[in-house]
N, C-alpha and C. Protein backbone atom coordinates (compact mmCIF):
# COMPACT_ATOMS: atom_id res chain seq x y z
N UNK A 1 -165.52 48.32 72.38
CA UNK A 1 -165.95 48.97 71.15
C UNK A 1 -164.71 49.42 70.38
N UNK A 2 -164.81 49.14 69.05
CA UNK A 2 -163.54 49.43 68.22
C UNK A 2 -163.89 50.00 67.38
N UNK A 3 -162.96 51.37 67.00
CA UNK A 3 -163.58 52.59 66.34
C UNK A 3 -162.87 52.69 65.01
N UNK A 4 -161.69 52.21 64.92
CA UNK A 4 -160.94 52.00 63.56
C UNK A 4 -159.51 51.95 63.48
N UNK A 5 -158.97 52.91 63.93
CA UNK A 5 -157.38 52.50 64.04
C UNK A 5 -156.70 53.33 64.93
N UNK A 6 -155.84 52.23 65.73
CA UNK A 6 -155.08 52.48 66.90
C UNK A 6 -155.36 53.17 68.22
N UNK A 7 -157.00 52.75 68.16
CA UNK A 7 -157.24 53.20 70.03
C UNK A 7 -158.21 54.08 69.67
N UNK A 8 -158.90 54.47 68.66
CA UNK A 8 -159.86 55.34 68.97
C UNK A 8 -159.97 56.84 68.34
N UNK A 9 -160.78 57.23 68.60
CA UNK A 9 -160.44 59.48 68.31
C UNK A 9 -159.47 59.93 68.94
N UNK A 10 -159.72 59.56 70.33
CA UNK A 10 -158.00 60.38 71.37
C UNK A 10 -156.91 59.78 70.85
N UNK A 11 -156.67 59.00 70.38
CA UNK A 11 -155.38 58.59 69.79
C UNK A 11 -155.08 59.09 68.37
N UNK A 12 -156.25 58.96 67.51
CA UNK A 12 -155.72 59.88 66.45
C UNK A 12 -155.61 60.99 66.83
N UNK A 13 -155.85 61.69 67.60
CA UNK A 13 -155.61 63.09 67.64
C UNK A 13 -154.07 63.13 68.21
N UNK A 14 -153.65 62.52 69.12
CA UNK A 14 -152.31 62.36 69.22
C UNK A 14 -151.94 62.00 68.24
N UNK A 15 -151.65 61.61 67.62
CA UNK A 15 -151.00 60.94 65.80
C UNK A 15 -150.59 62.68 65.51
N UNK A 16 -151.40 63.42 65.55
CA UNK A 16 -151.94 64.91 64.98
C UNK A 16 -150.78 65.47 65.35
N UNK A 17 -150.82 65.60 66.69
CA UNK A 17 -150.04 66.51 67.91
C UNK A 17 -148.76 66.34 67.52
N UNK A 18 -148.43 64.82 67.49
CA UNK A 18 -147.16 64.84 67.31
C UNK A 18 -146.46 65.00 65.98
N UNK A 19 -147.10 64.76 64.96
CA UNK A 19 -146.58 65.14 63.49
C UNK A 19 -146.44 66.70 63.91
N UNK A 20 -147.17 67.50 64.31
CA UNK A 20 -147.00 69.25 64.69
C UNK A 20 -145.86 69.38 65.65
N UNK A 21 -145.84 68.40 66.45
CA UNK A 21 -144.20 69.33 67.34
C UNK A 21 -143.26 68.83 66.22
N UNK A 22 -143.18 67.68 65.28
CA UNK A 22 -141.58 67.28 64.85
C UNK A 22 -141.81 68.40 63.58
N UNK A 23 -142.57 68.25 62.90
CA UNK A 23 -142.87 69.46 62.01
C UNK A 23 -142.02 71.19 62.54
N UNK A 24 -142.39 71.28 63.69
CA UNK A 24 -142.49 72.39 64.21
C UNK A 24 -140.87 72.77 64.77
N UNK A 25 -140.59 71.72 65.02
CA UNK A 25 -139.28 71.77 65.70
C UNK A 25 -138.03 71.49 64.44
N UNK A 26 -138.25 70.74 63.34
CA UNK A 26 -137.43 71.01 62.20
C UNK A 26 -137.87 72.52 61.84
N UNK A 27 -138.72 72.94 61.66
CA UNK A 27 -138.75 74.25 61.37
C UNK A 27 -138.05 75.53 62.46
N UNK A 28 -138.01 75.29 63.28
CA UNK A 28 -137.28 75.70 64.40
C UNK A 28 -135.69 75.67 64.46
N UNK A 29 -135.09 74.56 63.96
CA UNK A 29 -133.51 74.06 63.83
C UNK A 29 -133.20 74.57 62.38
N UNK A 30 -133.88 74.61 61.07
CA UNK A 30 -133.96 75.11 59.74
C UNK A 30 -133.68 76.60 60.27
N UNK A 31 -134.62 77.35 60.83
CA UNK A 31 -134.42 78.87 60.94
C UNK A 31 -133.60 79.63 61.53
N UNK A 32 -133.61 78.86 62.46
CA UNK A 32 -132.29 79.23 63.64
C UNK A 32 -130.75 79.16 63.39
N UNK A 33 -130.44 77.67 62.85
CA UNK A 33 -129.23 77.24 62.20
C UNK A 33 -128.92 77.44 60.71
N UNK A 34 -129.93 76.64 59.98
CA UNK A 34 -129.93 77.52 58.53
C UNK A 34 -129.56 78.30 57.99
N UNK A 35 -130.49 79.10 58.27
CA UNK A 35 -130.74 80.45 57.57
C UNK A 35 -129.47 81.25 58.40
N UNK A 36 -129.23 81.10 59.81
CA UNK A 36 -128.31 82.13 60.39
C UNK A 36 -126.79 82.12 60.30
N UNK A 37 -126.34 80.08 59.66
CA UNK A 37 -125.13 79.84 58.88
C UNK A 37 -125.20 80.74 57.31
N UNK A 38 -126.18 80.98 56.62
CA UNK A 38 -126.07 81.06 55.08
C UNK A 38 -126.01 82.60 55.34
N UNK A 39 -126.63 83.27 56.29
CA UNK A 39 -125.74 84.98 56.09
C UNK A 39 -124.72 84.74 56.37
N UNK A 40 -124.75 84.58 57.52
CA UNK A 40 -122.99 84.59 57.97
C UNK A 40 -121.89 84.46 57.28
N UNK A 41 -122.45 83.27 56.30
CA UNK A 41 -121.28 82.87 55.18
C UNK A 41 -121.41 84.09 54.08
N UNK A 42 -122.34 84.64 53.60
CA UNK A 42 -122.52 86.04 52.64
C UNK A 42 -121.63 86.97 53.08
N UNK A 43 -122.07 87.10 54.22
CA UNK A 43 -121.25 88.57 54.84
C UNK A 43 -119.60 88.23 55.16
N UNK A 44 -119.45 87.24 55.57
CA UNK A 44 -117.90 86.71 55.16
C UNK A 44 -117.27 86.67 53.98
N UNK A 45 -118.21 86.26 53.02
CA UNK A 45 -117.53 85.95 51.47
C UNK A 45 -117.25 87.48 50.83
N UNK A 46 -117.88 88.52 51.54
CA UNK A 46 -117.85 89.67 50.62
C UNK A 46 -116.46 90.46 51.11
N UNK A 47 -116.13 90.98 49.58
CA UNK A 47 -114.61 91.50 49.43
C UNK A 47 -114.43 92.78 49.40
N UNK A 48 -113.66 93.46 50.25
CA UNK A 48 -113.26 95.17 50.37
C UNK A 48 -112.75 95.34 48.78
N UNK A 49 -112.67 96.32 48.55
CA UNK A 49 -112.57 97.03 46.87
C UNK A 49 -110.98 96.72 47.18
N UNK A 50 -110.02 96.46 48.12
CA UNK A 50 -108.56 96.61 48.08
C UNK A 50 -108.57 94.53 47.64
N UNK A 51 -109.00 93.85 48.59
CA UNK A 51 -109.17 92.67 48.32
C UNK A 51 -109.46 92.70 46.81
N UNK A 52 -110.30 92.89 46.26
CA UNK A 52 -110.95 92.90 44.82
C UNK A 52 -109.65 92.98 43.84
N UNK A 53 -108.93 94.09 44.21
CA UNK A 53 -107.76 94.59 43.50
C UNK A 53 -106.54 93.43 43.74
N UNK A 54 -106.11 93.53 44.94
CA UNK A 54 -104.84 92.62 45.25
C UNK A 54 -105.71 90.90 44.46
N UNK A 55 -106.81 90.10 44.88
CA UNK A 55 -106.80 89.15 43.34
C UNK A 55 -107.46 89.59 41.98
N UNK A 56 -107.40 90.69 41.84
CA UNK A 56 -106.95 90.56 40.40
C UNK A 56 -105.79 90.98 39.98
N UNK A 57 -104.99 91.50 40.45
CA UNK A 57 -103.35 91.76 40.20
C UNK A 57 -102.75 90.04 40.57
N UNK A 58 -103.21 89.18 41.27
CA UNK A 58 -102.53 88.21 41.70
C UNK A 58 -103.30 87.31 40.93
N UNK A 59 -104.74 87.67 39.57
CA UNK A 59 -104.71 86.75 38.41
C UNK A 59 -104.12 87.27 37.72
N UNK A 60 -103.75 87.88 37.45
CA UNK A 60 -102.92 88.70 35.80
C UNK A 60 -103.87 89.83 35.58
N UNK A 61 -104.95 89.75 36.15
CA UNK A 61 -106.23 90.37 35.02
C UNK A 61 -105.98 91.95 34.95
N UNK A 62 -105.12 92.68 35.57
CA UNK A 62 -104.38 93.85 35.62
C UNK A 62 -103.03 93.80 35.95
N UNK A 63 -102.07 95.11 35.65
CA UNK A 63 -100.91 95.57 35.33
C UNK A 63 -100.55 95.77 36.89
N UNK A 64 -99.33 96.06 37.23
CA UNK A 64 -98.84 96.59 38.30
C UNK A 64 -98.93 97.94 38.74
N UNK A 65 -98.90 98.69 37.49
CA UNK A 65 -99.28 99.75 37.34
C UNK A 65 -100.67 100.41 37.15
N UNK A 66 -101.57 99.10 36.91
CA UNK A 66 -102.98 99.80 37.17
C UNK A 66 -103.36 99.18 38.30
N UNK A 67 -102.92 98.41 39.15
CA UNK A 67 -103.05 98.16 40.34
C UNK A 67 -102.61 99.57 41.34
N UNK A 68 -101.43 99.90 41.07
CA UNK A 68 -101.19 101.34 41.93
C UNK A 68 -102.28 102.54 41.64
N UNK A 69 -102.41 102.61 40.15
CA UNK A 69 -103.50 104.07 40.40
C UNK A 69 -104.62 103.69 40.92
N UNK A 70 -105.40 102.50 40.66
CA UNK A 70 -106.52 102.09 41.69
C UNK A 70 -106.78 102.11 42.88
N UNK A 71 -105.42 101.74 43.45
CA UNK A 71 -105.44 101.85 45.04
C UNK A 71 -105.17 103.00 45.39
N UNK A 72 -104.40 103.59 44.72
CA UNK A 72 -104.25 105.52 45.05
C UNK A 72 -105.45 105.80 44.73
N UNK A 73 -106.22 105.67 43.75
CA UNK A 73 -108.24 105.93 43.62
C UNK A 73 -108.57 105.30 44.85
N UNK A 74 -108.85 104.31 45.56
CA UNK A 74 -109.60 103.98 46.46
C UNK A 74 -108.81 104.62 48.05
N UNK A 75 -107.52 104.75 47.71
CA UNK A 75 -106.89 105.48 48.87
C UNK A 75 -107.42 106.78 49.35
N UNK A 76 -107.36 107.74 48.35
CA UNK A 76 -107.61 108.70 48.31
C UNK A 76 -109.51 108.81 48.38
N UNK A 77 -110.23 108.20 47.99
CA UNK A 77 -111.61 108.47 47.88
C UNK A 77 -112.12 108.24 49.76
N UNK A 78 -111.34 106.93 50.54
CA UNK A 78 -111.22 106.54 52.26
C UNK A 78 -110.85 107.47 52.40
N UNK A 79 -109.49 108.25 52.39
CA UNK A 79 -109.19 109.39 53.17
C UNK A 79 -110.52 111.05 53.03
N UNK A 80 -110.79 110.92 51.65
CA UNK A 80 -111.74 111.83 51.92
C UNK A 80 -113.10 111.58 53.26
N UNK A 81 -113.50 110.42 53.24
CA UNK A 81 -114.76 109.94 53.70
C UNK A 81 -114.40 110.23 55.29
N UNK A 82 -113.38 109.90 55.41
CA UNK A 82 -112.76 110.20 56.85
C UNK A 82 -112.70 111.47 57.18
């Protein structure tokens, strides 16, 4: 008896099963690896207020001299917090 394609009901239902584990398991390698490379890289890329300062003194985009009172501002604001 031939029911329609590839062996029957129990076989489509395997067809089923297995689209759900590969489904399931890219979703598994996406969340795990993914998502846990793309913070990692955020929280790496982000810059201390002294970093911030030293490149923009090392684009031009400030003076030498407003590079020093800044960092004496951020010097002084750490030593309080401490």
């Amino acid at each position: 008896m031939h029911v329609g394609y590839g062996g029957g009901y129990f076989m489509g239902g395997m067809y089923w099963i297995w689209w759900i584990f590969w489904l399931a398991l890219i979703c598994i390698i996406v969340v795990f690896y993914g998502w846990g490379r793309a913070n990692n890289r955020s929280y790496s890329l982000r810059e201390t207020p002294h970093e911030v300062l030293k490149r923009r003194l090392a684009n031009g985009e400030i003076s030498s001299e407003e590079y020093e009172q800044r960092k004496a501002l951020l010097d002084r604001d750490t030593d309080v917090k401490k």
